[in-house]
C-alpha atoms as a PDB file:
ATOM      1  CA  UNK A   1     -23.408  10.868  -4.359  1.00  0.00           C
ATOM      2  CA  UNK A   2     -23.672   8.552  -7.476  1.00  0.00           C
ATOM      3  CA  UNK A   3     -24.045   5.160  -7.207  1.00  0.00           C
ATOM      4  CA  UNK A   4     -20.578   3.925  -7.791  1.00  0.00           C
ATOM      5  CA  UNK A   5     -19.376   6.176  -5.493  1.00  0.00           C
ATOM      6  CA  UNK A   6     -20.718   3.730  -3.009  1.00  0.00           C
ATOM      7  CA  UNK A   7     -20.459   0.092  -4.757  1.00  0.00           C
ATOM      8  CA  UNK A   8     -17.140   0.726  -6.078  1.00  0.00           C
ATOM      9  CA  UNK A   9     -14.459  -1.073  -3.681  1.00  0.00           C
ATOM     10  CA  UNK A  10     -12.263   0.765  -1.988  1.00  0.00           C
ATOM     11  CA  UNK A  11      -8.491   1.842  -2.421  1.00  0.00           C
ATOM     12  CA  UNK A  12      -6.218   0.128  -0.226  1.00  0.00           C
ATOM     13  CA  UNK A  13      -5.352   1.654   2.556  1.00  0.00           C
ATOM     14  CA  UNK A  14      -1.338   2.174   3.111  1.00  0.00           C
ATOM     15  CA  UNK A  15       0.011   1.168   6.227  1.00  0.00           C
ATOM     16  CA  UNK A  16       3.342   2.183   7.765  1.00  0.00           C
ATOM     17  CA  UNK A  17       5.578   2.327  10.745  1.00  0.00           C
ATOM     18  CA  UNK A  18       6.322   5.722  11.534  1.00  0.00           C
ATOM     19  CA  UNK A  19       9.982   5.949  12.601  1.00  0.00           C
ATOM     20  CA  UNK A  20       9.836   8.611  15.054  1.00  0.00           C
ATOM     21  CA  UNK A  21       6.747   7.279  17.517  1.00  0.00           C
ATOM     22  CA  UNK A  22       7.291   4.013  16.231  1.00  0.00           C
ATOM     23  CA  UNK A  23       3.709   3.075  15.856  1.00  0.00           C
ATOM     24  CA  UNK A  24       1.740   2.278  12.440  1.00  0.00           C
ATOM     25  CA  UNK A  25      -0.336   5.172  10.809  1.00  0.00           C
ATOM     26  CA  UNK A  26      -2.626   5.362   7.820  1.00  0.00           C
ATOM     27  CA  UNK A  27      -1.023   8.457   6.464  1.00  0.00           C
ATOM     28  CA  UNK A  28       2.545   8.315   5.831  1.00  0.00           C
ATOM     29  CA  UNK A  29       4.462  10.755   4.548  1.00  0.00           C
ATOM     30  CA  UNK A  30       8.634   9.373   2.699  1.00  0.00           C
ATOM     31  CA  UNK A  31      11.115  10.544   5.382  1.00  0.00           C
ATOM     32  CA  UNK A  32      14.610   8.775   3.805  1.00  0.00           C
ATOM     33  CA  UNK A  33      15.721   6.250   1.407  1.00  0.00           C
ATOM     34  CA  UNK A  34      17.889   4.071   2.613  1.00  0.00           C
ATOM     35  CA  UNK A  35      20.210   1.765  -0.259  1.00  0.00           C
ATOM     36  CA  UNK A  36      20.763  -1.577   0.416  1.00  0.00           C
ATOM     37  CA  UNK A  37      23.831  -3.315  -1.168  1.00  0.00           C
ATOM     38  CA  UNK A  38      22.083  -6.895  -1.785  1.00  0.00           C
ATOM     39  CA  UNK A  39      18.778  -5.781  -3.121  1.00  0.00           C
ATOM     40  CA  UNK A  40      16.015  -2.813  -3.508  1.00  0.00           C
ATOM     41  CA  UNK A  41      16.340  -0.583  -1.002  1.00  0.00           C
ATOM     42  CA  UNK A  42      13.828   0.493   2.144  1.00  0.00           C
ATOM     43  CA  UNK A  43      11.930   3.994   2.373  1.00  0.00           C
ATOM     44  CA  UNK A  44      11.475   5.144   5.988  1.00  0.00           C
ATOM     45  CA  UNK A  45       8.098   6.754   6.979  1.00  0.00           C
ATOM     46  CA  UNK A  46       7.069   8.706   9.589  1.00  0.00           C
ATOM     47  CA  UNK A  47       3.488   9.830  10.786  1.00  0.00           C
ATOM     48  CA  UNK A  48       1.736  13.466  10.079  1.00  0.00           C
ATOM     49  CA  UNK A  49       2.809  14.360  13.296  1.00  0.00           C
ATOM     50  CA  UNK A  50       6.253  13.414  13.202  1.00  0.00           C
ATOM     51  CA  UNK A  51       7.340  14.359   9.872  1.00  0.00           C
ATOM     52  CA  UNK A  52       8.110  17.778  10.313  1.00  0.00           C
ATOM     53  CA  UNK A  53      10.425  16.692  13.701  1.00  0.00           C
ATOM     54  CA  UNK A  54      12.554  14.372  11.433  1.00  0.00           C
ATOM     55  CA  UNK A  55      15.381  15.202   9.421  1.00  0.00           C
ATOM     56  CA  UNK A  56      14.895  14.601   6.082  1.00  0.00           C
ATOM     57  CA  UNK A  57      16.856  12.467   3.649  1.00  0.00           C
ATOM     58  CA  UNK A  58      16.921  11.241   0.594  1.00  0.00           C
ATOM     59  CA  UNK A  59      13.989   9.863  -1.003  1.00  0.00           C
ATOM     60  CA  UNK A  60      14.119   7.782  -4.091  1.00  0.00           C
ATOM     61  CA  UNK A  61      12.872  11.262  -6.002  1.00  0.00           C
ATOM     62  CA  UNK A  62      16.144  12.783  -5.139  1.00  0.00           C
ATOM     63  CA  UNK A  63      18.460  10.348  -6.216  1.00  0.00           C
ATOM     64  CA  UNK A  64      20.797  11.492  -9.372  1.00  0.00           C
ATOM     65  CA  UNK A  65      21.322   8.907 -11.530  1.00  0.00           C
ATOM     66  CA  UNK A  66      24.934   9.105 -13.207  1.00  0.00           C
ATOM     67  CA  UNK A  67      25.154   9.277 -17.088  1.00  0.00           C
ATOM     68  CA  UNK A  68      27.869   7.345 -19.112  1.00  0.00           C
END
């Protein structure tokens, strides 16, 4: 271990609401995108353990963008 290793600060840690159990988790892994129509629009998470239970949607990644 050097020594920045342990004086450097630390990442933030990412905090979400997991849509399936509906409590927060450390880890969460981009279930859907949803598109809002008077602004950005919201990405739903869900918790390691959920994840795989959810349906999927899309995801910001997915979206096609149309070109004129």
């Amino acid at each position: 271990m050097t020594r920045d290793a342990l004086t450097n600060p630390l990442p933030p840690v990412e905090v979400a609401l997991c849509i399936g159990c509906e409590r927060n988790t450390t880890a969460p892994v981009p279930i859907r995108w949803i598109q809002s129509t008077s602004g950005p629009g919201a990405t739903l998470y869900g918790c390691p353990t959920c994840a795989p239970k959810l349906t999927p949607g899309p995801t910001p990644d997915h979206m096609v963008t149309r070109r004129r």
